[in-house]
Structure formats: C-alpha cells, structure tokens
N, C-alpha and C. Protein backbone atom coordinates (compact mmCIF):
# COMPACT_ATOMS: atom_id res chain seq x y z
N UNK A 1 3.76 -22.94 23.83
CA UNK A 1 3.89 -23.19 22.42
C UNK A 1 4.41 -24.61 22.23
N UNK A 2 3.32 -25.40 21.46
CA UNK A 2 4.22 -26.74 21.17
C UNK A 2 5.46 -26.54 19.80
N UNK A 3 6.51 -27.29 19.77
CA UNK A 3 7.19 -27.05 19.19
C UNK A 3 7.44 -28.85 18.37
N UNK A 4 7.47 -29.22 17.77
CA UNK A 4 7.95 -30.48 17.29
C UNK A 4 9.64 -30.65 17.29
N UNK A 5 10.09 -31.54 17.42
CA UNK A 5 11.19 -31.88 17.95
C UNK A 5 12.25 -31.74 17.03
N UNK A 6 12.22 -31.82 16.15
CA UNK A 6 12.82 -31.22 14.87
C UNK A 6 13.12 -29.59 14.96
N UNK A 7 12.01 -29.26 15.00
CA UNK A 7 12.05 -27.53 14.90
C UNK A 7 12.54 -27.32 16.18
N UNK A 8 12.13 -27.41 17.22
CA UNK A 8 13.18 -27.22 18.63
C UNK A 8 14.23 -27.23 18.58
N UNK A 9 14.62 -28.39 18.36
CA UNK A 9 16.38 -28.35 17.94
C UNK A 9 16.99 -27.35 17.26
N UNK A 10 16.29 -27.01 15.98
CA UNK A 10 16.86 -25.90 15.13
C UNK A 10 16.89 -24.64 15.88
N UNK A 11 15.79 -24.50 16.60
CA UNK A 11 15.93 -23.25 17.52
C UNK A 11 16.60 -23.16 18.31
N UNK A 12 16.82 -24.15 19.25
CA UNK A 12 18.11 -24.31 20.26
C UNK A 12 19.71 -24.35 19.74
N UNK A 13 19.36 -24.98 18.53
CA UNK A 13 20.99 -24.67 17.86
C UNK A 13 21.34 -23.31 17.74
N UNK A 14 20.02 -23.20 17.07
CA UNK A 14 20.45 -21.44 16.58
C UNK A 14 20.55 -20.35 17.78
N UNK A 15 19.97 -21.17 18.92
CA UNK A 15 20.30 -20.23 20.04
C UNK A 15 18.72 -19.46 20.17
N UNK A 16 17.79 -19.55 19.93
CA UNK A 16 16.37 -19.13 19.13
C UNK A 16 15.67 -19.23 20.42
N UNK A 17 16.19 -20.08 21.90
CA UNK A 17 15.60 -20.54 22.75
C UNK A 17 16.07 -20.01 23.70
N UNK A 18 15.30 -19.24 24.62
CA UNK A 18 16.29 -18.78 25.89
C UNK A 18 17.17 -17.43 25.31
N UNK A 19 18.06 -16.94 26.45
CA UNK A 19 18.70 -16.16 26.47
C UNK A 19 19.37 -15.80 25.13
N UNK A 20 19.67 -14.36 24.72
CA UNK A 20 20.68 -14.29 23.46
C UNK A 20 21.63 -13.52 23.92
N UNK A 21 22.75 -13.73 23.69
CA UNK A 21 23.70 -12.69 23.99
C UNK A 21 23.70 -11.63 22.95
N UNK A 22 24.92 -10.82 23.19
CA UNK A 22 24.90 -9.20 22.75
C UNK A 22 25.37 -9.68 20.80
N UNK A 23 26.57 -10.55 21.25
CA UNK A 23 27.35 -10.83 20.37
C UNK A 23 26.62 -11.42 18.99
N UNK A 24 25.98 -12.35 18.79
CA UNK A 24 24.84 -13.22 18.39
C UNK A 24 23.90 -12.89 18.03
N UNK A 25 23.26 -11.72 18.65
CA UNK A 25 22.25 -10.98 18.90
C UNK A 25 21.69 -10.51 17.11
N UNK A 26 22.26 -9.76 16.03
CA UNK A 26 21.96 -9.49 15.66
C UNK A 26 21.53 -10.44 13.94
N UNK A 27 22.76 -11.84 14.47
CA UNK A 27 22.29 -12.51 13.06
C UNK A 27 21.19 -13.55 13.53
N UNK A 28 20.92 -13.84 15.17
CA UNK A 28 19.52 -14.44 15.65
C UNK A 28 18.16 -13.66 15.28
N UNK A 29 18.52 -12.16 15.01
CA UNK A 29 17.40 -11.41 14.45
C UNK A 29 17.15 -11.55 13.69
N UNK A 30 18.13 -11.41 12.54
CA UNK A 30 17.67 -11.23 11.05
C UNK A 30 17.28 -12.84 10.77
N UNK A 31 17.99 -13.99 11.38
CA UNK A 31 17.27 -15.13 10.76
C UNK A 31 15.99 -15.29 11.12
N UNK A 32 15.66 -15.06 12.60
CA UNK A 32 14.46 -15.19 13.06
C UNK A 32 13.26 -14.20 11.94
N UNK A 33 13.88 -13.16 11.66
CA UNK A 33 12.59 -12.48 10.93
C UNK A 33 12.46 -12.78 9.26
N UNK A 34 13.92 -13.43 8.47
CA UNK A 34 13.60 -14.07 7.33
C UNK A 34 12.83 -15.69 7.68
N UNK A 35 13.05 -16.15 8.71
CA UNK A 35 12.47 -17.53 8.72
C UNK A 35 10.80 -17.07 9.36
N UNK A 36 10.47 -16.14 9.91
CA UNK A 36 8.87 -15.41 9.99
C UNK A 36 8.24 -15.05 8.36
N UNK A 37 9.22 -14.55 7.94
CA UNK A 37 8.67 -14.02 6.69
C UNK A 37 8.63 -15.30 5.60
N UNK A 38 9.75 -16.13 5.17
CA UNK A 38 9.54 -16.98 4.64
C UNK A 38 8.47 -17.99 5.13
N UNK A 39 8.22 -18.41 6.07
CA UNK A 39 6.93 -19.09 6.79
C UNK A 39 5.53 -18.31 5.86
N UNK A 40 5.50 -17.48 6.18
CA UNK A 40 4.52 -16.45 6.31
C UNK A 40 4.12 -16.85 4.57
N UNK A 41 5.24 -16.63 3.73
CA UNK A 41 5.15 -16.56 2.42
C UNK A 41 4.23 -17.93 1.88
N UNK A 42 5.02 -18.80 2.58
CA UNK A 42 4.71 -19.99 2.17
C UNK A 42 3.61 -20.17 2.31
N UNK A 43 2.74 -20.27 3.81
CA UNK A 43 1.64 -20.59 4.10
C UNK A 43 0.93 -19.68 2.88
N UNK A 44 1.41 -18.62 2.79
CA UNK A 44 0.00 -17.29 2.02
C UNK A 44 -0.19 -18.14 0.75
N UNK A 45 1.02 -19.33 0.31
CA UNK A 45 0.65 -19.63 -1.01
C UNK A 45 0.01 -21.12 -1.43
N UNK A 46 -0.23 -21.48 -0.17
CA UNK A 46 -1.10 -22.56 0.12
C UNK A 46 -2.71 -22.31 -0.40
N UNK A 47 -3.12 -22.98 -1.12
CA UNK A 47 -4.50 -23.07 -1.45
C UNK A 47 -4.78 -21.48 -2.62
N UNK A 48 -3.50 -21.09 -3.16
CA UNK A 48 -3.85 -19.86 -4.29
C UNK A 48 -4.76 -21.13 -5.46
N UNK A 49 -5.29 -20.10 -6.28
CA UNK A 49 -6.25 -20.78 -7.13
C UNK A 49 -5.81 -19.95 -8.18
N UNK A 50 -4.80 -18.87 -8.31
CA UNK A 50 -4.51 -18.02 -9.15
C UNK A 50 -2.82 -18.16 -9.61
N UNK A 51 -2.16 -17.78 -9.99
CA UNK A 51 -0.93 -17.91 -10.35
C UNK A 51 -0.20 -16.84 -9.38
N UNK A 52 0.97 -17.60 -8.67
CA UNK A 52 1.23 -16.80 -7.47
C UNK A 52 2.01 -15.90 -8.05
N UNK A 53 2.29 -14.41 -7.41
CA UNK A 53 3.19 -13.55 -8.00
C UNK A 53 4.57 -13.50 -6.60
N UNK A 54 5.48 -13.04 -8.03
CA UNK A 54 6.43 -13.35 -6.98
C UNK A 54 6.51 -11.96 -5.94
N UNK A 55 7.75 -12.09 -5.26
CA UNK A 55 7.73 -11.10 -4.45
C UNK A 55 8.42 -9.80 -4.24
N UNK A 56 9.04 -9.17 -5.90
CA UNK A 56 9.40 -8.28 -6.27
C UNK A 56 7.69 -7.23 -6.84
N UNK A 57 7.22 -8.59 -7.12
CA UNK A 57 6.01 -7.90 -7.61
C UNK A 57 4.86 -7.61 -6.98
N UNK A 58 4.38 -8.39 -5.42
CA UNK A 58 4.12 -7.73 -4.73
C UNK A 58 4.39 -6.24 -4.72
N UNK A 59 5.45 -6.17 -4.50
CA UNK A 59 6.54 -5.06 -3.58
C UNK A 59 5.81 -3.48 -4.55
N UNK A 60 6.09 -4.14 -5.68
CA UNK A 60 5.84 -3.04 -6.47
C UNK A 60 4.14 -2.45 -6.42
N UNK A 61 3.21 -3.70 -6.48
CA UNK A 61 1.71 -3.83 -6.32
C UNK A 61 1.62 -2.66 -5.26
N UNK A 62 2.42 -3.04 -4.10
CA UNK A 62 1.84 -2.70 -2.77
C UNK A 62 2.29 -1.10 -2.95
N UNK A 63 3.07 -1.08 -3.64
CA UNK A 63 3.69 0.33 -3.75
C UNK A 63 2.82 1.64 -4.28
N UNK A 64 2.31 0.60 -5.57
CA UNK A 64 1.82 1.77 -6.33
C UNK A 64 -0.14 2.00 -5.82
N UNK A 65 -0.51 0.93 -4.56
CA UNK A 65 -1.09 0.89 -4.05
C UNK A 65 -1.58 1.97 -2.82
N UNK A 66 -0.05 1.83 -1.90
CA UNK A 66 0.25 3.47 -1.74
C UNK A 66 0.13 4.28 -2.57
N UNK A 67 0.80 4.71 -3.32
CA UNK A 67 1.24 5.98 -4.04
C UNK A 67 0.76 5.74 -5.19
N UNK A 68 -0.87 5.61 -5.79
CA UNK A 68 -1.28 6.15 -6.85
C UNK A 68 -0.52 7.14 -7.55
N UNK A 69 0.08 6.11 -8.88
CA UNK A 69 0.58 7.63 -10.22
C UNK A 69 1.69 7.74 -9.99
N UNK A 70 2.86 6.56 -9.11
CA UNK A 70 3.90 6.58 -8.88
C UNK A 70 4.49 6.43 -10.30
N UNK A 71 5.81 7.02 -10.66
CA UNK A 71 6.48 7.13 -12.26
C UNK A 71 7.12 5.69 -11.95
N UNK A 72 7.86 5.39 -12.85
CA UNK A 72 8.40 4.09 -12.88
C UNK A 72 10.13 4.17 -12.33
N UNK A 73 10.66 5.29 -12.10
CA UNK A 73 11.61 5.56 -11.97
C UNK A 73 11.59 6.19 -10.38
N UNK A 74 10.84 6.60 -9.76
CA UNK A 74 10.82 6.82 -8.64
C UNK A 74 10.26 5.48 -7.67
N UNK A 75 9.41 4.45 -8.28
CA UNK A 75 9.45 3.11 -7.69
C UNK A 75 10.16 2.39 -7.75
N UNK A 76 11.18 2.91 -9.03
CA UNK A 76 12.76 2.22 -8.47
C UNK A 76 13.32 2.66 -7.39
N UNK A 77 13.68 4.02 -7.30
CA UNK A 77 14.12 4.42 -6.04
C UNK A 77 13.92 3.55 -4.81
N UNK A 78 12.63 3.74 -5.02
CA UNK A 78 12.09 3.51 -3.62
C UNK A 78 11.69 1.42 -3.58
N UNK A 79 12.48 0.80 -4.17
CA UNK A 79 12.21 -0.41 -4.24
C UNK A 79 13.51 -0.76 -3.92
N UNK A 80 14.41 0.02 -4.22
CA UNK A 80 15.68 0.02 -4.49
C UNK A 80 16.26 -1.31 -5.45
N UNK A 81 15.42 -1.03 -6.76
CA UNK A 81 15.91 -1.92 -7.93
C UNK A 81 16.18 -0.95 -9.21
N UNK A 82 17.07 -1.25 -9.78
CA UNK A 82 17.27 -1.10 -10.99
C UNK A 82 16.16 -0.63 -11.91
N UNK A 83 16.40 0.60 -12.71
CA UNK A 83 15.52 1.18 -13.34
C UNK A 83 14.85 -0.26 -14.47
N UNK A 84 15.47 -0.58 -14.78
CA UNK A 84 15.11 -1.69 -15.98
C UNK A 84 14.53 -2.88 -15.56
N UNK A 85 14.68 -2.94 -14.30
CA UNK A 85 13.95 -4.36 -13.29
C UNK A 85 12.74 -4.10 -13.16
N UNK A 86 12.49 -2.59 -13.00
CA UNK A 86 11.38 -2.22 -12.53
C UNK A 86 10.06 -2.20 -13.96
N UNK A 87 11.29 -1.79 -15.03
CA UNK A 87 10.17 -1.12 -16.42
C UNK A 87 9.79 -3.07 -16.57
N UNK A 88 10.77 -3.62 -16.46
CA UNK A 88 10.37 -5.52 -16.63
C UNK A 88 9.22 -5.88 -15.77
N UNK A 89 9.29 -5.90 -14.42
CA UNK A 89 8.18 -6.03 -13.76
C UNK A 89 6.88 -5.22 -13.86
N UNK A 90 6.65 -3.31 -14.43
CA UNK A 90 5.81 -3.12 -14.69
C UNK A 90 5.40 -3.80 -16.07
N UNK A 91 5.85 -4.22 -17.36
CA UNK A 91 5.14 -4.79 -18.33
C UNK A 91 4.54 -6.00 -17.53
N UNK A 92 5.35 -6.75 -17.12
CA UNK A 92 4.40 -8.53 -16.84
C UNK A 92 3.02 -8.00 -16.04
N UNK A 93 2.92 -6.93 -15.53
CA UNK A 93 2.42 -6.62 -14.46
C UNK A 93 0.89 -6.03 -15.40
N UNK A 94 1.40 -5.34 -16.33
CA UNK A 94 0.38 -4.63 -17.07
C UNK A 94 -0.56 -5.70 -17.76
N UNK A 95 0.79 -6.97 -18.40
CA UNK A 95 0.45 -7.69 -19.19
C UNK A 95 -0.20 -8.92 -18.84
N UNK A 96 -0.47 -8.96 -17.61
CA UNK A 96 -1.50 -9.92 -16.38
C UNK A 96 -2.54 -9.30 -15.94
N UNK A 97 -2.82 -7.76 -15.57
CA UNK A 97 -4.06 -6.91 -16.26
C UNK A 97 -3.93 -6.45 -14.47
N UNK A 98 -2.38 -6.29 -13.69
CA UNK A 98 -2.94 -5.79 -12.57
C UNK A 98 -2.27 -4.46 -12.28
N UNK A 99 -1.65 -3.49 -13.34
CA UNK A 99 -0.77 -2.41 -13.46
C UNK A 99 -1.63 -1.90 -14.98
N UNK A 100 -2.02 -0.33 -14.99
CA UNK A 100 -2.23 0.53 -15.28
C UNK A 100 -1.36 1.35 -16.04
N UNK A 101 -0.57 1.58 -17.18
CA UNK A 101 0.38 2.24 -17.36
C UNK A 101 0.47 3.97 -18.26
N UNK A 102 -0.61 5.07 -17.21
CA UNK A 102 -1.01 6.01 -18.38
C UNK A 102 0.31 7.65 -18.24
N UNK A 103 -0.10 7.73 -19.58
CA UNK A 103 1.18 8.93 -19.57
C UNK A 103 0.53 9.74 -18.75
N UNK A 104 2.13 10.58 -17.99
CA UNK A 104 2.00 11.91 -17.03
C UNK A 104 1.89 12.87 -17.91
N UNK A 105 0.75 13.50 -17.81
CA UNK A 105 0.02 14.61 -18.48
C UNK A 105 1.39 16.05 -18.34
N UNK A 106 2.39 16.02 -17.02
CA UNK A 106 3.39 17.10 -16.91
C UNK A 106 4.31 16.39 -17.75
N UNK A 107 4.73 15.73 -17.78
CA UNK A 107 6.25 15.32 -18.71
C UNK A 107 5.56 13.80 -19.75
N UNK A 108 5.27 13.95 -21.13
CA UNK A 108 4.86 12.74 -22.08
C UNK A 108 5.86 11.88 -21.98
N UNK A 109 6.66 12.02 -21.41
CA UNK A 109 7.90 11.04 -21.87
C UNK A 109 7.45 10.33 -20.43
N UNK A 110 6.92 10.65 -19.43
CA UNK A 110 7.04 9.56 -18.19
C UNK A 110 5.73 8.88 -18.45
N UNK A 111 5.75 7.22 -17.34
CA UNK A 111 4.67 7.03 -17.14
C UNK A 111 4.06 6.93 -15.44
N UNK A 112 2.76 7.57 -15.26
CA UNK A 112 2.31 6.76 -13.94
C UNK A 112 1.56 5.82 -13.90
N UNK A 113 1.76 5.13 -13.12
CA UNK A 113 1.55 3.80 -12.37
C UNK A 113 0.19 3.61 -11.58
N UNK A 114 -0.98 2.73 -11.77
CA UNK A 114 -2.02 2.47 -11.29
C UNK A 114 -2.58 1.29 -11.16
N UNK A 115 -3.20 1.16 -10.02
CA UNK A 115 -3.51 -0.52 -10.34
C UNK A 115 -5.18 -0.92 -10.88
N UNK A 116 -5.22 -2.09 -10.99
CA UNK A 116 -6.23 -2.19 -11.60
C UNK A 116 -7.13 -2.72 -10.71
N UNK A 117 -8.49 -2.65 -10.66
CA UNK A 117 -9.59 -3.49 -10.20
C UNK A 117 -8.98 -5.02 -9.98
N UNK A 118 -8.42 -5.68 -10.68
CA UNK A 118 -8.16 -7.07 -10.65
C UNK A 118 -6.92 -6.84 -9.52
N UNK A 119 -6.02 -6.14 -9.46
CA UNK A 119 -4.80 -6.03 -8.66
C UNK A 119 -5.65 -5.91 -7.18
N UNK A 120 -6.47 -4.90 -7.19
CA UNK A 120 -7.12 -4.07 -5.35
C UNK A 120 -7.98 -5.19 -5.19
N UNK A 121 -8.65 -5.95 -5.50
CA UNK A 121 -8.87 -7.35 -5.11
C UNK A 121 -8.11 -8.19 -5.08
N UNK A 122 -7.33 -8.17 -5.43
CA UNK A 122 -6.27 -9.73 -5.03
C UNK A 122 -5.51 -9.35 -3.73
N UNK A 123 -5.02 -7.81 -3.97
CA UNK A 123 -4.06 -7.35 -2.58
C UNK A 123 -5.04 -7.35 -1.90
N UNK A 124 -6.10 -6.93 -1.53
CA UNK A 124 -7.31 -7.28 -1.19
C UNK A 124 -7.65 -8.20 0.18
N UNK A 125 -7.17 -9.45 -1.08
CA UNK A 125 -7.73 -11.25 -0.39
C UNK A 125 -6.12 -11.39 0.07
N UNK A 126 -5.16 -10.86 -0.17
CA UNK A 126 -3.82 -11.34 0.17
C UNK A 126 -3.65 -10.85 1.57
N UNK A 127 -4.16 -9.07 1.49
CA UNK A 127 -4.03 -8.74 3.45
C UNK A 127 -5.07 -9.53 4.03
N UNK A 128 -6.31 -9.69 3.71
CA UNK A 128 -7.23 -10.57 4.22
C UNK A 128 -6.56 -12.06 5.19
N UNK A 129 -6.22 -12.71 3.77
CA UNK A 129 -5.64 -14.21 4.35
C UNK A 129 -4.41 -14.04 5.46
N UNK A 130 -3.23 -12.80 5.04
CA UNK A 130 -2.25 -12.61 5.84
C UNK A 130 -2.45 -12.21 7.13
N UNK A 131 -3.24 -11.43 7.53
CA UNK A 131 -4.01 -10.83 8.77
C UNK A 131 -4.71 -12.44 9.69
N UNK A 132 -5.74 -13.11 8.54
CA UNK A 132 -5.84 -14.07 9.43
C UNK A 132 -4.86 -15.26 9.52
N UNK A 133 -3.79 -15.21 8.94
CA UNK A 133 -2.85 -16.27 9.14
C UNK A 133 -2.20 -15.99 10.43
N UNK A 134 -1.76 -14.67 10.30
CA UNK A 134 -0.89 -13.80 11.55
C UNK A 134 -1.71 -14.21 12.70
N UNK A 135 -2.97 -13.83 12.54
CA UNK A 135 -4.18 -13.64 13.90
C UNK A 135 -3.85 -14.73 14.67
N UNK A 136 -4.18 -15.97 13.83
CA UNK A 136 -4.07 -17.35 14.04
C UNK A 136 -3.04 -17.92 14.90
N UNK A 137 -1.63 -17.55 14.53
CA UNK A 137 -0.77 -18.02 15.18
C UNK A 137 -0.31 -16.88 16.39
N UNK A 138 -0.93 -15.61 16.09
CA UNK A 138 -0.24 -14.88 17.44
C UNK A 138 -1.11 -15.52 19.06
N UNK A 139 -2.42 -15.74 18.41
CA UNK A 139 -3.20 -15.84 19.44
C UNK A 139 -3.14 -17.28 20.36
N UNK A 140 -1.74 -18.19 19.24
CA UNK A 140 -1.43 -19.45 20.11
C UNK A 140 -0.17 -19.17 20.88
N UNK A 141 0.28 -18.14 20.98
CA UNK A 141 1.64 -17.69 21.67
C UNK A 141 0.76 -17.50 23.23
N UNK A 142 1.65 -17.18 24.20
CA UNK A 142 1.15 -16.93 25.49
C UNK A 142 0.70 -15.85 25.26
N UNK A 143 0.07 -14.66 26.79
CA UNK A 143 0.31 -13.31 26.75
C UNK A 143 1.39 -12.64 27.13
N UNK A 144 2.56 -13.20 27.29
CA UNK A 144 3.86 -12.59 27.46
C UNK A 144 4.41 -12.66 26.41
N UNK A 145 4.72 -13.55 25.32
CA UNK A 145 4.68 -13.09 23.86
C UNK A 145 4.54 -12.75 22.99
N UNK A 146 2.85 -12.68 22.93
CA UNK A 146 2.24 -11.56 22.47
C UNK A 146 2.54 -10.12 23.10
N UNK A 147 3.06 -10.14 24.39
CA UNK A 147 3.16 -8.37 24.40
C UNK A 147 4.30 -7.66 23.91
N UNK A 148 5.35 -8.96 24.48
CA UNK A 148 6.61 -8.94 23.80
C UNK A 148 6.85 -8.73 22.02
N UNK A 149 6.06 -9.23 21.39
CA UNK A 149 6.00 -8.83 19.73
C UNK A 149 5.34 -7.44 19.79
N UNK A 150 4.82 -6.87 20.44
CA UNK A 150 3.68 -5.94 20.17
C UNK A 150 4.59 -4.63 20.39
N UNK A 151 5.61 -4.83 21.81
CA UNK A 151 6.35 -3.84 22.61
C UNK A 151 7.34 -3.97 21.10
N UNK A 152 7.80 -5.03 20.43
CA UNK A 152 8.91 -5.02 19.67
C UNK A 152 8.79 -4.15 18.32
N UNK A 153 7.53 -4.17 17.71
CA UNK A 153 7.51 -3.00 16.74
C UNK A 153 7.40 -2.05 16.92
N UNK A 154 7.76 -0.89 17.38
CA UNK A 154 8.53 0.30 17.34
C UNK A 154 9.28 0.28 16.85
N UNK A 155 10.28 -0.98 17.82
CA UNK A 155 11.86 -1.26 17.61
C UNK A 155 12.08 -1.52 15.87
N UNK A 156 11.37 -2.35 15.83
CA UNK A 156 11.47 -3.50 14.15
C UNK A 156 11.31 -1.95 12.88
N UNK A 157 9.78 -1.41 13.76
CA UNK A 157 9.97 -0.27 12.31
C UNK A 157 11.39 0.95 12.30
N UNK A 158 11.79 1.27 13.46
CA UNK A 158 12.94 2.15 13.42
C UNK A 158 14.22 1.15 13.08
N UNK A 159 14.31 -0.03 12.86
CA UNK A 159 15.24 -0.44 12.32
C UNK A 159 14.75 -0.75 10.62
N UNK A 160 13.47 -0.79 10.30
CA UNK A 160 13.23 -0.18 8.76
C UNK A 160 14.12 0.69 8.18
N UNK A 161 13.49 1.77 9.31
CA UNK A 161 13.75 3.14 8.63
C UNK A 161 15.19 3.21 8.34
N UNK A 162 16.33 3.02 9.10
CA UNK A 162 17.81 3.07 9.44
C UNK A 162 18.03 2.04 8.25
N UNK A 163 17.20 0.63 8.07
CA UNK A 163 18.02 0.03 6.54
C UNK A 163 18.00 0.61 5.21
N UNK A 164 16.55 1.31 5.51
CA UNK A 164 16.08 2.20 4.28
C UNK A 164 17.15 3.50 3.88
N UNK A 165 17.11 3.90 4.93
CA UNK A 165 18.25 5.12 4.68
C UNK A 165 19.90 4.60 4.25
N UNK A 166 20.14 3.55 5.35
CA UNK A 166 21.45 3.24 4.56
C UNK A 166 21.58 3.30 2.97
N UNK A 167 20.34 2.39 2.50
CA UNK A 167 20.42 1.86 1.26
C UNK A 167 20.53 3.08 0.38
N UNK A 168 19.23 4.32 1.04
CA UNK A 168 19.21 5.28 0.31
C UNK A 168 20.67 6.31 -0.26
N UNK A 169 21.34 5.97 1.03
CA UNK A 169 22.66 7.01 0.80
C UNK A 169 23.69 5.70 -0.02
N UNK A 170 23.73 4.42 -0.49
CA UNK A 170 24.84 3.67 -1.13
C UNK A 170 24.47 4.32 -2.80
C-alpha cells in the first residue's frame, strides 16, 4: 500500500501502523472505522449531480427500505432518534418526493413509511457507486489484508449488535 507521507505519519502517530496494544486497542478501532467511514462518505459525494442527503437521512431511506410500512415511531426506535427528529426528517423526505407517507389502515392515527421510485433509484446508484468505491480500494490492499478485513466482519457485526443493544436498554 502506498501511503503519502503526510497520511503515514498520522497513522504512525495514531499507532495505526504495526502492532496495537490491548490498552489503545479500542480507541485505534473506533477512529480507524470513523476515519473508513468518513473517507467513504466523502468520496460517495464526489461527482453527485443531485443534492446530497445527509446522513440521518440515509439512515432512515435505508431503513424503510428494509422494512416497508415501517410507522414513524418505531424508526425512531430503531434509529435511535427522537420521535420528533424522525417526524422532521420524514416531512423533508416526503417533501423531496423520496418517502411515501400513507395511513395504517389498523390504527388512522399512525403513519407507514414507503419509499418512492425516485428514493429505490438513488439508494440504488448509491450501493452501486459504494460497492465500486469499496471494490476499488480493497483490491489495492495485499492478500493478507484483504483476508484480514474479511476474517474481521463477524467480529465488526457482533460488535453492532452489542452497541445496538446497549443503546436499546439506555
């Protein structure tokens, strides 16, 4: 992996290079995977031709993407935002034409959640570009780092699950 001399350094400061100890260990993770993800973000918003959405609203997109007819109050739950963050982000969401908002036929007072034709094409072109952004750079790593990322998600999703639950029981 070439590294530019700038960014090396930062990695070697941060310890990012070589060995990690036990101690260290866990805030070298979490930076390493916000500075993957912020990377990641950035590049995805290189060359948009559309107005980028942020990334609460993803979250929610991708959600109700899963879970067709999700209520607005159970994608709080499970976003873990604020009931009123969520009813805010579904209007902009409706009101940009990529959220669906029709009453639950069991309770009139709720609504479920659907996306639109314009939304399942954009998430669409967004896993598209993200898949080949990912592709791109895994395939310049060696094959010992590539197996090493590959062996590591198990790990990465059972430490999902364990943040998810914390959050769930605060």
């Amino acid at each position: 992996m070439r590294l530019t001399s700038a960014w090396a350094s930062y990695l070697c400061c941060r310890g990012n290079l070589g060995d990690v100890d036990d101690k260290t260990f866990p805030e070298e993770l979490a930076d390493a995977l916000v500075g993957v993800q912020r990377l990641l973000r950035r590049r995805l918003r290189a060359g948009l031709t559309v107005p980028r959405l942020r990334g609460a609203e993803v979250e929610l997109l991708r959600l109700v993407e899963s879970r067709p007819g999700i209520g607005v109050s159970d994608a709080a739950k499970e976003l873990h935002l604020a009931g009123n963050s969520v009813s805010t982000l579904v209007n902009q969401l409706v009101k940009e034409g990529h959220l669906v908002r029709e009453t639950d036929p069991a309770d009139r007072r709720a609504a479920r959640l659907l996306l639109t034709e314009k939304a399942e094409t954009r998430l669409g072109d967004w896993k598209q570009r993200r898949v080949a952004l990912m592709s791109r750079h895994v395939t310049r790593l060696d094959a010992a780092d590539q197996e090493a990322l590959r062996a590591a998600l198990p790990a990465l999703r059972a430490l999902a699950v364990t943040l998810h639950e914390e959050a769930e029981d605060a």
